[in-house]
C-alpha atoms as a PDB file:
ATOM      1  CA  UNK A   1      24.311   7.914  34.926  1.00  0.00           C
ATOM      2  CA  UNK A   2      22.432  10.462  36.777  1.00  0.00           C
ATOM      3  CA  UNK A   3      19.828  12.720  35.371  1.00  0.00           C
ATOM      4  CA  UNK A   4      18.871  16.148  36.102  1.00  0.00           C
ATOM      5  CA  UNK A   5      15.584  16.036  37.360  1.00  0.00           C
ATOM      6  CA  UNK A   6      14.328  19.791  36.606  1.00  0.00           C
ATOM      7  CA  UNK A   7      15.345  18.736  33.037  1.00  0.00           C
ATOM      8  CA  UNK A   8      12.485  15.699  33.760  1.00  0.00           C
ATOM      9  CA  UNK A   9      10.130  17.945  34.797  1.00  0.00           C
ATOM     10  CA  UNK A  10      10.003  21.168  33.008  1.00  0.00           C
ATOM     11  CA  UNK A  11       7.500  20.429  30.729  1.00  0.00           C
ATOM     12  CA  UNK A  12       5.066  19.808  33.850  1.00  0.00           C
ATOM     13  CA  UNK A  13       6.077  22.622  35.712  1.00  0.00           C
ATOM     14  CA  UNK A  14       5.543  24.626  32.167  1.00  0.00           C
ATOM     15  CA  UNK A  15       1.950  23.020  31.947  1.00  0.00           C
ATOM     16  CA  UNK A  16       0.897  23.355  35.511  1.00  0.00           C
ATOM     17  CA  UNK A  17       2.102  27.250  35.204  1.00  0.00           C
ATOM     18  CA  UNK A  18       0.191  27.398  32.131  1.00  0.00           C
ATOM     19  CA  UNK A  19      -2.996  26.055  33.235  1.00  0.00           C
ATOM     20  CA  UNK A  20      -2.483  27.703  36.669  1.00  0.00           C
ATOM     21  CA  UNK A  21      -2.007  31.151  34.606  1.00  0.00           C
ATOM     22  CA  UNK A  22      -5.739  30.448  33.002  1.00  0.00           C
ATOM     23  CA  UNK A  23      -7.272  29.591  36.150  1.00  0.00           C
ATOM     24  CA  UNK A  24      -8.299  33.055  36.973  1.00  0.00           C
ATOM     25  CA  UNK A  25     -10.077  33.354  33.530  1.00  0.00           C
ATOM     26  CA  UNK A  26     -12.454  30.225  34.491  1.00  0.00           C
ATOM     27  CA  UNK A  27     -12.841  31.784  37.894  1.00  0.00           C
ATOM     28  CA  UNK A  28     -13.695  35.157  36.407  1.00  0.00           C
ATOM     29  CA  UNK A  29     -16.002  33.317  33.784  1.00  0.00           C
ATOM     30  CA  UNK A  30     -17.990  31.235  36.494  1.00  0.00           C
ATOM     31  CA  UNK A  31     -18.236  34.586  38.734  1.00  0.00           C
ATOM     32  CA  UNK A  32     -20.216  36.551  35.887  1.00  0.00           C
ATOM     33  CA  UNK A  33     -22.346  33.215  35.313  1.00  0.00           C
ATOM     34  CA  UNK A  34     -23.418  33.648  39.077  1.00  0.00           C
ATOM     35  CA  UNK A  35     -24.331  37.236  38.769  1.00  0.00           C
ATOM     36  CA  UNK A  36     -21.103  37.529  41.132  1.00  0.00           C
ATOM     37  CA  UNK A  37     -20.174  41.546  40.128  1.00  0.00           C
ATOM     38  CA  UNK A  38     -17.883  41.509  42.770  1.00  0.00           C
ATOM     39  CA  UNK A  39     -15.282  39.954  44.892  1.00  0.00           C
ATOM     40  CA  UNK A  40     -13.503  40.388  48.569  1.00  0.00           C
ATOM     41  CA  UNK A  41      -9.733  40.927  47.207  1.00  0.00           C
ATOM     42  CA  UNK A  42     -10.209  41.413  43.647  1.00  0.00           C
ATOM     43  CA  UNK A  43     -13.067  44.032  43.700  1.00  0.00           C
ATOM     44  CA  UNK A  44     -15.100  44.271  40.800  1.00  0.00           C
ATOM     45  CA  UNK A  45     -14.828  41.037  38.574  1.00  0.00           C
ATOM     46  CA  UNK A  46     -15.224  42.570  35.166  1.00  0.00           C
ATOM     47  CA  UNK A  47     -12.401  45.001  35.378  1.00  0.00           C
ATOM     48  CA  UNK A  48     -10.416  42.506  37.203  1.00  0.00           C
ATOM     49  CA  UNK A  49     -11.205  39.985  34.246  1.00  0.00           C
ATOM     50  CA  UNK A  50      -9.938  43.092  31.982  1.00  0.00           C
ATOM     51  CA  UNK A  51      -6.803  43.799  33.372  1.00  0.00           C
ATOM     52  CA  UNK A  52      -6.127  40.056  34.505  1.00  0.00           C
ATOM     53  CA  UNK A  53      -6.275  39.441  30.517  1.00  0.00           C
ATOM     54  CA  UNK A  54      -4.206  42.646  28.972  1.00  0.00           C
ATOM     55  CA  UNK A  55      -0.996  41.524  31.578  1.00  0.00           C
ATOM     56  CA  UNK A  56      -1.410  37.861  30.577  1.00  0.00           C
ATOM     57  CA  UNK A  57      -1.801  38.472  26.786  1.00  0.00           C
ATOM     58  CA  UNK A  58       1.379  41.554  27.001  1.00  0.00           C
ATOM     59  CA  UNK A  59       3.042  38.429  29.062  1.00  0.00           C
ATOM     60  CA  UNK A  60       2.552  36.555  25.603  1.00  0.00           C
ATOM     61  CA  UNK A  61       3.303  39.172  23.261  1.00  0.00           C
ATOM     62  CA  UNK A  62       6.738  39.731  25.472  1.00  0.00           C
ATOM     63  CA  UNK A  63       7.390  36.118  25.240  1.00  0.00           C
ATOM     64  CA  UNK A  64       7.319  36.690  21.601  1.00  0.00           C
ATOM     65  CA  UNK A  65       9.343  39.140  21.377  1.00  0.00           C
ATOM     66  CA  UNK A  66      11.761  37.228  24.199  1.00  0.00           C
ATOM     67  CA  UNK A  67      11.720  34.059  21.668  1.00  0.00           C
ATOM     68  CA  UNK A  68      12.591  36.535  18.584  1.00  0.00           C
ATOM     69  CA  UNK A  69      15.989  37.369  20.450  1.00  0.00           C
ATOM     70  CA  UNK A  70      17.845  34.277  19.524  1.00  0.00           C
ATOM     71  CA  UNK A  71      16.514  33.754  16.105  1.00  0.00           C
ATOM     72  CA  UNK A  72      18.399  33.871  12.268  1.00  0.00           C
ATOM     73  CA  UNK A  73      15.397  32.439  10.771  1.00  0.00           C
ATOM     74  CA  UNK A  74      12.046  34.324   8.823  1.00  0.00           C
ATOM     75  CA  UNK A  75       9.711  33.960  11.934  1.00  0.00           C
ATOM     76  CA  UNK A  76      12.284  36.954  14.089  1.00  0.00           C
ATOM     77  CA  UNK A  77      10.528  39.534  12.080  1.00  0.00           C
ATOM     78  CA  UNK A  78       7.220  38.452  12.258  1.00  0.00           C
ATOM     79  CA  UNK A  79       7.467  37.940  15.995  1.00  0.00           C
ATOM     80  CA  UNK A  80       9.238  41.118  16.446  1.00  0.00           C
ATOM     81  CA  UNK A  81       6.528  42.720  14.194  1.00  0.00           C
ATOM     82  CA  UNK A  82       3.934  40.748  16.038  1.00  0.00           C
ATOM     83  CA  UNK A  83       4.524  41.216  19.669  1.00  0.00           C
ATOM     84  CA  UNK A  84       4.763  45.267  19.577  1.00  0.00           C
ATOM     85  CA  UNK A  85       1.831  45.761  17.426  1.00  0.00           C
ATOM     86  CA  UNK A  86      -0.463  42.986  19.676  1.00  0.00           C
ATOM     87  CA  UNK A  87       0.775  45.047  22.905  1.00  0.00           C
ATOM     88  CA  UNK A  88       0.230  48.453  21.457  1.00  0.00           C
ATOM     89  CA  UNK A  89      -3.031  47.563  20.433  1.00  0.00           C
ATOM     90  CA  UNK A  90      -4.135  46.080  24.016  1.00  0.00           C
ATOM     91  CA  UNK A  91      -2.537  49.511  25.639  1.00  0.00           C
ATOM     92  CA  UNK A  92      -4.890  51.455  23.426  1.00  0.00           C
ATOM     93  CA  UNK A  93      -7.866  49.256  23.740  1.00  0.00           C
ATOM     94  CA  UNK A  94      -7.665  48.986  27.551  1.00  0.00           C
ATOM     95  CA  UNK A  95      -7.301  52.620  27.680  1.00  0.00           C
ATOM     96  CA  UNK A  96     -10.489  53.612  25.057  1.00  0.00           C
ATOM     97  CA  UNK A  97     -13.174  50.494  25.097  1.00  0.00           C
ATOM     98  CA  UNK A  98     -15.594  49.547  27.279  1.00  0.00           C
ATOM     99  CA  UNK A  99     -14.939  46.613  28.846  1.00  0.00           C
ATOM    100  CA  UNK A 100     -17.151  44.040  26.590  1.00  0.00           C
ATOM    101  CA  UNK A 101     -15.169  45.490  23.620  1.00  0.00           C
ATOM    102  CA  UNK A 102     -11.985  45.018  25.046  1.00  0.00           C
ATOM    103  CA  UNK A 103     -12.831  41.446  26.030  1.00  0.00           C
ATOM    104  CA  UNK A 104     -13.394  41.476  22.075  1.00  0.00           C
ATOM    105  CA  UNK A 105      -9.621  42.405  21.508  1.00  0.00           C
ATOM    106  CA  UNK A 106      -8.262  39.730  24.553  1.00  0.00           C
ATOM    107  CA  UNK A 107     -10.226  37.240  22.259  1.00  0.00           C
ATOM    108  CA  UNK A 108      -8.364  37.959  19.002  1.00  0.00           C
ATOM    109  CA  UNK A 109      -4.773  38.881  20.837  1.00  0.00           C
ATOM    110  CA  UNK A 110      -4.992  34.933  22.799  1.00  0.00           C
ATOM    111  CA  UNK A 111      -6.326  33.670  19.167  1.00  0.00           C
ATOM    112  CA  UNK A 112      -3.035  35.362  17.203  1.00  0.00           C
ATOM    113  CA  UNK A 113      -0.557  34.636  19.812  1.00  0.00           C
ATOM    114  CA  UNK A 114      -1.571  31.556  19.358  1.00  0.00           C
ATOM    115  CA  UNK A 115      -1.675  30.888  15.706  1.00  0.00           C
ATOM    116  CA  UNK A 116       2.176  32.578  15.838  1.00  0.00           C
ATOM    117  CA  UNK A 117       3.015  29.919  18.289  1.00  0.00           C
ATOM    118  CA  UNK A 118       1.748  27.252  15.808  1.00  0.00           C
ATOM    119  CA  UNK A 119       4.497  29.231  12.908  1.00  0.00           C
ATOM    120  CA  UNK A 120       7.018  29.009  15.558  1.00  0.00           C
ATOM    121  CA  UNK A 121       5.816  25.025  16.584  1.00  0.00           C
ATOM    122  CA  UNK A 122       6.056  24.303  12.268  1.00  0.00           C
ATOM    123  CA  UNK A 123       9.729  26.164  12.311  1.00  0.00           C
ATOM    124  CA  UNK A 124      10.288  23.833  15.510  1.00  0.00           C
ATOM    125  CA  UNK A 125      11.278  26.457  17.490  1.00  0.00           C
ATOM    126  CA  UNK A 126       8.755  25.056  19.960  1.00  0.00           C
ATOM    127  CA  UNK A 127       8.077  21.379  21.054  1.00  0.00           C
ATOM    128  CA  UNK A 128       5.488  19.536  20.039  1.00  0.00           C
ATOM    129  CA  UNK A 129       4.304  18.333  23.426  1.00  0.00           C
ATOM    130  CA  UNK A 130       3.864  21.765  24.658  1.00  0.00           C
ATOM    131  CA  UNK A 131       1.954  22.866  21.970  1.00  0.00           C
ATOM    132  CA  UNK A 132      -0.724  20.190  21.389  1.00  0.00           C
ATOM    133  CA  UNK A 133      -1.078  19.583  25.358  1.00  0.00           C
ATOM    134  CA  UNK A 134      -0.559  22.612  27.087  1.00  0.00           C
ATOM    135  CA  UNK A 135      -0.253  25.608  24.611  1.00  0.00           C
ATOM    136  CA  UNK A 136      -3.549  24.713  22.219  1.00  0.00           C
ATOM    137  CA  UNK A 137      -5.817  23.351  25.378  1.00  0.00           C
ATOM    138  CA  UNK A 138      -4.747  26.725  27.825  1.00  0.00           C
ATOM    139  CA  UNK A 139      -5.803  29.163  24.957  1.00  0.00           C
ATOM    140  CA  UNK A 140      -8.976  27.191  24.295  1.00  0.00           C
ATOM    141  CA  UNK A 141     -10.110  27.546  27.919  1.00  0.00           C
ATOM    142  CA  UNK A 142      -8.778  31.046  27.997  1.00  0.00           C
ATOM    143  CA  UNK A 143     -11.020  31.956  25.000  1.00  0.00           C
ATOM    144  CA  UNK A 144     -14.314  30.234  26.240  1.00  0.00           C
ATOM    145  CA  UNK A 145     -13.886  31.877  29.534  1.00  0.00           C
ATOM    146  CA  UNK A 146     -13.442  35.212  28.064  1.00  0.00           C
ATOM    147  CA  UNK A 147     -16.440  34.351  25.399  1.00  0.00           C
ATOM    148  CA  UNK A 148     -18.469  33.545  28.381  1.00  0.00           C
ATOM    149  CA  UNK A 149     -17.871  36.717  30.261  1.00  0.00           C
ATOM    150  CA  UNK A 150     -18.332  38.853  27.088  1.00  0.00           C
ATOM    151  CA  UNK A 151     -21.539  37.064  26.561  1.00  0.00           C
ATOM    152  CA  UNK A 152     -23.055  37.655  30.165  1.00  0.00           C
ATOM    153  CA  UNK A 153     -21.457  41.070  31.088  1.00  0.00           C
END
């Protein structure tokens, strides 16, 4: 019997993609620990770490709202609900804070889309595996990266 093989290995490709997508947050992180303001490419490391973070965390809140889509259950609303008002509120926070306070509002979007994915990981509307090794781990790095910058900007 012959398997499919991109069946085999989606959850790796979904966890190096995931870890590859928090990458730039470390980078960022280990930049402001150096005193390195700025970069050949990516130009000034704190707004870079800014808008690097409000297109990863709308990515999340429009994966939300992707997963919501094909849903009967309770958890559509709530990610429907969830996703607009988390990118609205990054919109309007990238636009009006300075950038230490916005870091502030990465921090709590990465920490909610989170704790939805653990409703939607309880409904089993999301593996196990992806949660505990690549969801929970990603977001903790994400967060400490972001704490760092916030705390040395």
């Amino acid at each position: 019997m012959k398997t499919n093989t991109s069946d085999n290995n989606s959850p790796k490709i979904q966890m190096l993609l995931t870890y590859a997508g928090a990458f730039p947050f470390v980078f960022f992180a280990i930049c402001i620990l150096f005193d390195i303001r700025n970069l050949p490419l990516f130009g000034n490391v704190i707004h870079s770490t800014t808008i690097y973070g409000l297109i990863i965390a709308s990515f999340m809140a429009g994966a939300h709202w992707g997963q919501q889509l094909y849903l009967k259950s309770k958890p559509k609303l709530l990610l429907q609900v969830s996703s607009n008002i988390n990118a609205i509120v990054l919109w309007i926070g990238y636009l009006n804070l300075y950038s230490k306070s916005f870091i502030f509002i990465l921090i709590l979007s990465f920490y909610i889309s989170v704790k939805v994915d653990y409703l939607l990981y309880q409904n089993a509307l999301i593996k196990r595996e992806y949660f505990i090794f690549t969801r929970i781990p990603a977001t903790i790095i994400v967060i400490v990266s972001l704490l760092i910058t916030r705390i040395y900007i």
